[in-house]
PDB file of N, CA and C in Angstrom:
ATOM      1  N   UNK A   1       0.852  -1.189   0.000  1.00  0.00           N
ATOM      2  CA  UNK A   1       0.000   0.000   0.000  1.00  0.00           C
ATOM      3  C   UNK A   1       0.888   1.240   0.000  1.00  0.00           C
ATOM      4  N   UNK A   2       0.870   2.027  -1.057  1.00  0.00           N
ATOM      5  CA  UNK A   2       1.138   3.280  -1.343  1.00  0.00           C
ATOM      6  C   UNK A   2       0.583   4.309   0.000  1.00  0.00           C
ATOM      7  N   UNK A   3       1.664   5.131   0.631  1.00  0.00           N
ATOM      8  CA  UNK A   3       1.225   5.674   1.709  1.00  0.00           C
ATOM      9  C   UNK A   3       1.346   7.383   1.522  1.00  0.00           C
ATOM     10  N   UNK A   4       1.340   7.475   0.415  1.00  0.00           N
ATOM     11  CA  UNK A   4       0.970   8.363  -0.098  1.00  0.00           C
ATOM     12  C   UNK A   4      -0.642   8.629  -0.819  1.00  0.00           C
ATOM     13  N   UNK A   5      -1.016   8.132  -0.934  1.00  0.00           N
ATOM     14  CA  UNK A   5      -2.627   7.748  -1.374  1.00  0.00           C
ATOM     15  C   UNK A   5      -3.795   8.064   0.062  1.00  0.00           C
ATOM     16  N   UNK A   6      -3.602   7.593   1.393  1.00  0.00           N
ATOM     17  CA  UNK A   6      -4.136   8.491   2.021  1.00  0.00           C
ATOM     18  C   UNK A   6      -3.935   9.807   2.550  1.00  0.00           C
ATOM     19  N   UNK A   7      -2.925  10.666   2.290  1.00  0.00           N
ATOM     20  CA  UNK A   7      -2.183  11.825   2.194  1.00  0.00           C
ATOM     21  C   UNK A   7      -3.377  12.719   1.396  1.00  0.00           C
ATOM     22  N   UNK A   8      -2.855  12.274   0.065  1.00  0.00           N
ATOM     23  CA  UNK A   8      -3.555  12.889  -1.130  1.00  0.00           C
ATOM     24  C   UNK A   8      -5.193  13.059  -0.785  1.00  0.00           C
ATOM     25  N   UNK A   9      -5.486  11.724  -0.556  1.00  0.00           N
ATOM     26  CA  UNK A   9      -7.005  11.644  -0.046  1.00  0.00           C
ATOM     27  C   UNK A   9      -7.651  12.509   0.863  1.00  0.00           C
ATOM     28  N   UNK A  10      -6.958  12.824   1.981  1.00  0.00           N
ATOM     29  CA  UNK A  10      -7.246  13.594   3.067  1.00  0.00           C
ATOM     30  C   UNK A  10      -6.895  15.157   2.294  1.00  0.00           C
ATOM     31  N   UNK A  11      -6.012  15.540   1.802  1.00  0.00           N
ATOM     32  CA  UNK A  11      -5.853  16.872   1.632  1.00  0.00           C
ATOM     33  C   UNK A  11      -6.806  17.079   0.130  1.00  0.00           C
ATOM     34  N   UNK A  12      -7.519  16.273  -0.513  1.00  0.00           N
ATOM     35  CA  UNK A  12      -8.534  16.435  -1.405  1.00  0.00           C
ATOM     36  C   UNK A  12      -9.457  16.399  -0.492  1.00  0.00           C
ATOM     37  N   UNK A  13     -10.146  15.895   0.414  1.00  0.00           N
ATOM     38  CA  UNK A  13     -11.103  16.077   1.055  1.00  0.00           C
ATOM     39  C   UNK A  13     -11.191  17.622   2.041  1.00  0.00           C
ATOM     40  N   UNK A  14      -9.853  17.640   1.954  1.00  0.00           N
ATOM     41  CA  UNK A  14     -10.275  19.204   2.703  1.00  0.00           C
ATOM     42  C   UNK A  14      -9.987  20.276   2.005  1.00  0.00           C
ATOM     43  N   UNK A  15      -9.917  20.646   0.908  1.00  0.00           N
ATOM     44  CA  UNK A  15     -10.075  20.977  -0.021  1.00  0.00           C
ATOM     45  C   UNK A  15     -11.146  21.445  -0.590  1.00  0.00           C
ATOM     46  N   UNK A  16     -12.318  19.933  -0.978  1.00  0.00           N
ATOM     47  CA  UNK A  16     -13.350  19.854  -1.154  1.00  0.00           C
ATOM     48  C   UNK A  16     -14.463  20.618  -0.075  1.00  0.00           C
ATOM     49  N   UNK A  17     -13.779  20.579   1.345  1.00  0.00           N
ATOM     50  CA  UNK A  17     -14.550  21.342   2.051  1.00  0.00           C
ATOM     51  C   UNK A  17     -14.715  22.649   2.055  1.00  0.00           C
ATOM     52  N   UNK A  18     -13.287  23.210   2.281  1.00  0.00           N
ATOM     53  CA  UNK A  18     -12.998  24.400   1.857  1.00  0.00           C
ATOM     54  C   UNK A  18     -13.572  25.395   1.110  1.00  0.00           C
ATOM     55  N   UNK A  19     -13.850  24.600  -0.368  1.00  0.00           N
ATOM     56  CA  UNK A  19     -14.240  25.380  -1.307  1.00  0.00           C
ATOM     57  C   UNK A  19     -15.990  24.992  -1.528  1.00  0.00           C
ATOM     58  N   UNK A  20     -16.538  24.075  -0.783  1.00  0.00           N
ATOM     59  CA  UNK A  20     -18.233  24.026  -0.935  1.00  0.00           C
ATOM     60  C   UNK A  20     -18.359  24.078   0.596  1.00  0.00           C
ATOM     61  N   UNK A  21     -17.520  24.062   1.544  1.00  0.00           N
ATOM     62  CA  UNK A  21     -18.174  24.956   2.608  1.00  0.00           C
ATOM     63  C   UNK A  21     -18.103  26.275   2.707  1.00  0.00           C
ATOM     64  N   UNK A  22     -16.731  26.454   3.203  1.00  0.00           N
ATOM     65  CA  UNK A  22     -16.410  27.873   3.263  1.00  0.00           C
ATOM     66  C   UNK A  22     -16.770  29.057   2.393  1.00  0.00           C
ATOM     67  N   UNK A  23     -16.312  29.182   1.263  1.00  0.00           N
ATOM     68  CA  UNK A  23     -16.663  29.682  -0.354  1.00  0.00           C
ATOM     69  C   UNK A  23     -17.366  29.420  -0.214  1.00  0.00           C
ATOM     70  N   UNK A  24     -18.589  28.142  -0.436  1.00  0.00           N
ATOM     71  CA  UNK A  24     -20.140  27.779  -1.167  1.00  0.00           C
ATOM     72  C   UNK A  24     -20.891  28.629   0.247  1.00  0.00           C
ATOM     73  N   UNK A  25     -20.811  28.232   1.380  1.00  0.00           N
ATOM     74  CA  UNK A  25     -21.667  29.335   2.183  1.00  0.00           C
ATOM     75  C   UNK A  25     -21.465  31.015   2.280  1.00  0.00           C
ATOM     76  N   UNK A  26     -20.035  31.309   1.868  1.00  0.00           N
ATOM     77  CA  UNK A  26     -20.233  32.777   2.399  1.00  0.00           C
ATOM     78  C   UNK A  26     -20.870  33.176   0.292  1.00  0.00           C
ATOM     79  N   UNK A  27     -20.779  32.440  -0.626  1.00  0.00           N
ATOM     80  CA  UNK A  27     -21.351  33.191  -1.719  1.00  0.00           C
ATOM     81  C   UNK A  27     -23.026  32.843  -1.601  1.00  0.00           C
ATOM     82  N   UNK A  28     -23.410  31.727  -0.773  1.00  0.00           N
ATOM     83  CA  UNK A  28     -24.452  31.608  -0.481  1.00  0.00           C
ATOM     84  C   UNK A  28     -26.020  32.873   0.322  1.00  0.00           C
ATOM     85  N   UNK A  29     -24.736  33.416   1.397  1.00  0.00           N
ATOM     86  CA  UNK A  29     -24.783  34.374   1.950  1.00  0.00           C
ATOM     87  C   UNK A  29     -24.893  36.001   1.129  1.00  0.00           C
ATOM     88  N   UNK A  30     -24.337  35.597   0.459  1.00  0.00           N
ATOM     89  CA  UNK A  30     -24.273  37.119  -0.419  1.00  0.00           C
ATOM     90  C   UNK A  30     -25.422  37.027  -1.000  1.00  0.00           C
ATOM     91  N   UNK A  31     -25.252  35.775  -2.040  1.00  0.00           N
ATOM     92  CA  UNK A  31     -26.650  35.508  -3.423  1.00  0.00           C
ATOM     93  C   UNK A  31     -28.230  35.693  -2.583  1.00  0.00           C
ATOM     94  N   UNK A  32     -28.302  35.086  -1.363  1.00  0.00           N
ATOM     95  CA  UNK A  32     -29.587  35.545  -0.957  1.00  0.00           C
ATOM     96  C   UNK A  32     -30.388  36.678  -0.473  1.00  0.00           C
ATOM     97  N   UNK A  33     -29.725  37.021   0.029  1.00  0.00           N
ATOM     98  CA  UNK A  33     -29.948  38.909  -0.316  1.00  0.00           C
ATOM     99  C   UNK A  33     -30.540  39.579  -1.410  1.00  0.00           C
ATOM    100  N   UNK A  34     -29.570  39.223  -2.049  1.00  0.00           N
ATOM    101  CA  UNK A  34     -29.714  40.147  -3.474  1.00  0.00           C
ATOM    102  C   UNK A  34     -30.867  39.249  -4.397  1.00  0.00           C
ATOM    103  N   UNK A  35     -31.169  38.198  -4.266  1.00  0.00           N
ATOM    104  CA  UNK A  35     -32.077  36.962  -4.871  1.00  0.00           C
ATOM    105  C   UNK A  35     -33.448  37.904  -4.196  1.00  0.00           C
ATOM    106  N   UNK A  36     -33.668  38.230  -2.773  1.00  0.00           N
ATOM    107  CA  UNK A  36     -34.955  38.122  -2.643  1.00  0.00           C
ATOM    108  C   UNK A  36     -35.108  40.099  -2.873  1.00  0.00           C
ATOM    109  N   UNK A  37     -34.278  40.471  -2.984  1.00  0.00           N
ATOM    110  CA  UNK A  37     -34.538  42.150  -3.135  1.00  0.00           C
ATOM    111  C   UNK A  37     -34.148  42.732  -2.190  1.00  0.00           C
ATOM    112  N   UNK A  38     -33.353  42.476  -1.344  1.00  0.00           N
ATOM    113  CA  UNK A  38     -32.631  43.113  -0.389  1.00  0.00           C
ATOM    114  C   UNK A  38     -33.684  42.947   0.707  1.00  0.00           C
ATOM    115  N   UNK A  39     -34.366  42.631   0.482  1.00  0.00           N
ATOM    116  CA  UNK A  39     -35.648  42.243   1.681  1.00  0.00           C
ATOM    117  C   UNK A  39     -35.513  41.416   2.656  1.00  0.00           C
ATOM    118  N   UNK A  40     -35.716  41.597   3.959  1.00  0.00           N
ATOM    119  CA  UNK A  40     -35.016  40.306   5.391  1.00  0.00           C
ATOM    120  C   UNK A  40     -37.205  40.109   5.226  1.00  0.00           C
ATOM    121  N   UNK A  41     -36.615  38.723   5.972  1.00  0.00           N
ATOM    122  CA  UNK A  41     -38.266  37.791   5.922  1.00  0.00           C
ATOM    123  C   UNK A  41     -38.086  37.982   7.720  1.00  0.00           C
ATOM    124  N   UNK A  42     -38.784  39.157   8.129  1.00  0.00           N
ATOM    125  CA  UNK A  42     -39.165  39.079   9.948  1.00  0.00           C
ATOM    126  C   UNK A  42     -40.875  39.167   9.769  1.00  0.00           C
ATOM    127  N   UNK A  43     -41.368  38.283   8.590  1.00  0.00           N
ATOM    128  CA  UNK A  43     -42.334  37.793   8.954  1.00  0.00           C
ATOM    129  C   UNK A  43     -43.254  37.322  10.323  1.00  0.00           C
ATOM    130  N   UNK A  44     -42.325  36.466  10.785  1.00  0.00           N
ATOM    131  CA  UNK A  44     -43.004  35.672  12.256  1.00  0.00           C
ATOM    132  C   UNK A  44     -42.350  36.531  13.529  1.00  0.00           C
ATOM    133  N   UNK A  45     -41.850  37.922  13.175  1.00  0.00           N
ATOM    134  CA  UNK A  45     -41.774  38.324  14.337  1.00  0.00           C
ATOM    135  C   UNK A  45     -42.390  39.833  14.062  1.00  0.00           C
ATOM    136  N   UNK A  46     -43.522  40.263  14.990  1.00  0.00           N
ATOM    137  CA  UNK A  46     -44.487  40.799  15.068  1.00  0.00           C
ATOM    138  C   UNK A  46     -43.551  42.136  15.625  1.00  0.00           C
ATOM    139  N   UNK A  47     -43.878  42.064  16.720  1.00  0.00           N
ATOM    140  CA  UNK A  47     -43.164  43.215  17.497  1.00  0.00           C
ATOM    141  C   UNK A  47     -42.235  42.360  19.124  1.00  0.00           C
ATOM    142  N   UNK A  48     -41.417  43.194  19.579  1.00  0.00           N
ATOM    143  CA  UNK A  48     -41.286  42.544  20.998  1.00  0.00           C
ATOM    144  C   UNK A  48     -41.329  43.902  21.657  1.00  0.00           C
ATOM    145  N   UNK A  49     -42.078  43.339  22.729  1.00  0.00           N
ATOM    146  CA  UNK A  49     -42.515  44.233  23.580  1.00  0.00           C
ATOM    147  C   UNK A  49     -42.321  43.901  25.150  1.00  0.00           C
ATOM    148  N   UNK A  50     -41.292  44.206  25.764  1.00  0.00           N
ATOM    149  CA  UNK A  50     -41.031  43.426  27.152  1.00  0.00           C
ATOM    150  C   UNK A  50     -42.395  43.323  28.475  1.00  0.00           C
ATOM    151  N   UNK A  51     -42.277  42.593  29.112  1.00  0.00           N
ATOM    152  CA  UNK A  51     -43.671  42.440  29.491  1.00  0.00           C
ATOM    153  C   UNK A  51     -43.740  42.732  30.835  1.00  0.00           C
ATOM    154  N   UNK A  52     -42.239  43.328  31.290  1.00  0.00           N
ATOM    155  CA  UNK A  52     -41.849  44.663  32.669  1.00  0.00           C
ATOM    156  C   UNK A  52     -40.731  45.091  32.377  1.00  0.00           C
ATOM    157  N   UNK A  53     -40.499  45.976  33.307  1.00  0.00           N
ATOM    158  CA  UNK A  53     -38.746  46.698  33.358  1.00  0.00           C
ATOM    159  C   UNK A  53     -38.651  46.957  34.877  1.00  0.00           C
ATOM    160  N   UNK A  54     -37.436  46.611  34.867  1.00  0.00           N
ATOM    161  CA  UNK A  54     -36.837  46.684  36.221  1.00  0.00           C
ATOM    162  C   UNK A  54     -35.619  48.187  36.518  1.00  0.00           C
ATOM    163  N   UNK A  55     -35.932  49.021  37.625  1.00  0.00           N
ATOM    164  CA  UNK A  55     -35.220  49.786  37.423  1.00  0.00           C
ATOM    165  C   UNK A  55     -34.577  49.730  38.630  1.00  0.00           C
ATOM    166  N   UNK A  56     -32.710  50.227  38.511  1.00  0.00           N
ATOM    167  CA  UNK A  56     -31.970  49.605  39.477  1.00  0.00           C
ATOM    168  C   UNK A  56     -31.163  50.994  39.712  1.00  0.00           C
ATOM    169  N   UNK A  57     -31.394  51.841  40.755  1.00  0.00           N
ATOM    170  CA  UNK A  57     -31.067  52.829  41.240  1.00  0.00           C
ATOM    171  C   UNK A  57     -30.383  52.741  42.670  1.00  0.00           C
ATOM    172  N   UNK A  58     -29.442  53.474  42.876  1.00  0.00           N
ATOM    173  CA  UNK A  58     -28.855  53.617  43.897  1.00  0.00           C
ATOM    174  C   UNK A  58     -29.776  54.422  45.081  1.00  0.00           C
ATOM    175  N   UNK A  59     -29.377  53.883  46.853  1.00  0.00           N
ATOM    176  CA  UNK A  59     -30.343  54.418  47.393  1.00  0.00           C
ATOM    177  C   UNK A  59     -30.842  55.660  47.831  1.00  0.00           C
ATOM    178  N   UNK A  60     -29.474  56.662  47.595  1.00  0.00           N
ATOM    179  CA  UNK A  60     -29.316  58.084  47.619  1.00  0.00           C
ATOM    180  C   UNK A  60     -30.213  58.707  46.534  1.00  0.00           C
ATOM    181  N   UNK A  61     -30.763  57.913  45.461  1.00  0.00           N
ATOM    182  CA  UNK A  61     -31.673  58.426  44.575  1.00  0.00           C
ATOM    183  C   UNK A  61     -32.278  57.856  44.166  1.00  0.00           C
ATOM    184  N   UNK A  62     -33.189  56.946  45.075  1.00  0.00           N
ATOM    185  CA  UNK A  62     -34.245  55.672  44.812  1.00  0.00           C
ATOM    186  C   UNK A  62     -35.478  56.724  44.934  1.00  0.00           C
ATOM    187  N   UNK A  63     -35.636  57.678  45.718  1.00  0.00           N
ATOM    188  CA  UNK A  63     -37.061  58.542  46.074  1.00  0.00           C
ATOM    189  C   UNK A  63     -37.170  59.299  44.832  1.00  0.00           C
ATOM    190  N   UNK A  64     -36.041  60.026  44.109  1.00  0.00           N
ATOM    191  CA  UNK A  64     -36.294  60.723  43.266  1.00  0.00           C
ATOM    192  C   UNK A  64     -36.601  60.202  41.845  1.00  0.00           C
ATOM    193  N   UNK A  65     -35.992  58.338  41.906  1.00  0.00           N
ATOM    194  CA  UNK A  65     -36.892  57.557  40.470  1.00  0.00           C
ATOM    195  C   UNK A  65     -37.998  57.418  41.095  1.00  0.00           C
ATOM    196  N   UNK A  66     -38.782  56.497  42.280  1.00  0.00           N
ATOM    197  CA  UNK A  66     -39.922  56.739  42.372  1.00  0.00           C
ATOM    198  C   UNK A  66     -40.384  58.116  41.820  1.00  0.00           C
ATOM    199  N   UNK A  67     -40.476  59.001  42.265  1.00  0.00           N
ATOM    200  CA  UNK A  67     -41.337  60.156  42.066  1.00  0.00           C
ATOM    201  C   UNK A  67     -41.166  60.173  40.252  1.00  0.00           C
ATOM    202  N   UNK A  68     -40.513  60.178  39.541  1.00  0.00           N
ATOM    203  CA  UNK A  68     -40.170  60.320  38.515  1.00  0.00           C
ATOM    204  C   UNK A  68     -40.837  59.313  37.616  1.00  0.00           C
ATOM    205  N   UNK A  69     -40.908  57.895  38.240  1.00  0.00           N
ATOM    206  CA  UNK A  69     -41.630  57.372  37.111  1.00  0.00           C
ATOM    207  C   UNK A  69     -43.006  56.844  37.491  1.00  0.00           C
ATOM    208  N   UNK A  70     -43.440  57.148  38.685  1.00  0.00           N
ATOM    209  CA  UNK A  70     -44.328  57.482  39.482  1.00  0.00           C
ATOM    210  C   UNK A  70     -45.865  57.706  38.174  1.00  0.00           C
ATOM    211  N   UNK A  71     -45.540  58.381  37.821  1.00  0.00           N
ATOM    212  CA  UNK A  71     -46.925  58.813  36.930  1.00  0.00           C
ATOM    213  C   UNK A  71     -46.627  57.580  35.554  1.00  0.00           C
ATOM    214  N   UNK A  72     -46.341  56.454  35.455  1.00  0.00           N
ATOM    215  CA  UNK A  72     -45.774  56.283  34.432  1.00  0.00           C
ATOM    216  C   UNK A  72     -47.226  54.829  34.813  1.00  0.00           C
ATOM    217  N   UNK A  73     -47.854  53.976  33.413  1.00  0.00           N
ATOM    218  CA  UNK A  73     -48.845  53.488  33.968  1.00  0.00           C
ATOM    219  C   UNK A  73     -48.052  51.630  33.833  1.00  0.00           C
ATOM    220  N   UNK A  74     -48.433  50.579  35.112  1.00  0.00           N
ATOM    221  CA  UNK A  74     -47.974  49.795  35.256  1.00  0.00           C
ATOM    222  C   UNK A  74     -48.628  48.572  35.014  1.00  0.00           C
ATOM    223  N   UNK A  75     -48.020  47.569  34.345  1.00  0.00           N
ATOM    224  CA  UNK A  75     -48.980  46.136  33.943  1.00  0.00           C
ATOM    225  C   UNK A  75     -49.041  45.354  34.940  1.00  0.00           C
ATOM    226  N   UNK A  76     -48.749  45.646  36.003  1.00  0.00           N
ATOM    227  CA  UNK A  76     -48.659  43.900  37.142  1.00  0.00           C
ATOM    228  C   UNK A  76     -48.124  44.570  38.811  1.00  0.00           C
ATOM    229  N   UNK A  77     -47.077  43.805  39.394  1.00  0.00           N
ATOM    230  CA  UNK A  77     -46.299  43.724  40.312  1.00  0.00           C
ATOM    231  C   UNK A  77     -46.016  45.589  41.164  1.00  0.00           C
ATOM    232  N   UNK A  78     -46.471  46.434  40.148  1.00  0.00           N
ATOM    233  CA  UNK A  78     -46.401  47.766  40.991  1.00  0.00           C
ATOM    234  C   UNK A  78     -44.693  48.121  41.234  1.00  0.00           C
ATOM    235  N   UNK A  79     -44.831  48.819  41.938  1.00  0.00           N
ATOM    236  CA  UNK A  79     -43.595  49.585  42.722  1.00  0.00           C
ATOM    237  C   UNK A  79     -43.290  48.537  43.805  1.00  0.00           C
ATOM    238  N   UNK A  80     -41.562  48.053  43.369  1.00  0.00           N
ATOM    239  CA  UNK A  80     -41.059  47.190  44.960  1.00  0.00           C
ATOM    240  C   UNK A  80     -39.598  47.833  44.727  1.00  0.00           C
ATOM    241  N   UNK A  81     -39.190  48.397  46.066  1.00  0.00           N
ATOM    242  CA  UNK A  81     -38.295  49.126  46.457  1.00  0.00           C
ATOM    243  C   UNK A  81     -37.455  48.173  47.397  1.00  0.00           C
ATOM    244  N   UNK A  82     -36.537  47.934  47.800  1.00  0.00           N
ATOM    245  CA  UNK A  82     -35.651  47.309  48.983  1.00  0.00           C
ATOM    246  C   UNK A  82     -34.339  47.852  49.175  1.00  0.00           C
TER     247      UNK A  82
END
């Protein structure tokens, strides 16, 4: 057995990767873009809209965010301070 023959073999196989992975995905990457019109498909995503916010203030000026967001209108859990 010629031991040069799995040599060759292996560095054709990566090779082969090289150029239909590497190359074949990043021209893949380009062509679809320009294929659909420069248009992104965020079809299935509507909006995001977080469903609270947490605000993390120091205690020397915890009274003055209360008061501040105080008028602001709340979905759930209210004002918790500690």
């Amino acid at each position: 057995m010629n031991w040069l023959d799995p040599v060759l073999s292996a560095l054709l196989l990566a090779l082969y990767g090289l150029i239909f992975g590497v190359i074949g995905g990043a021209l893949f990457n380009m062509l679809l873009p320009a294929l659909q019109g420069g248009r992104w498909d965020f079809a299935s995503l509507r909006s995001m809209q977080p469903s609270r916010y947490e605000v993390v203030v120091d205690e020397a000026v915890a009274d003055e965010a209360v008061r501040l967001i105080g008028g602001l209108q709340t979905t759930g859990g209210g004002s918790t301070r500690t």
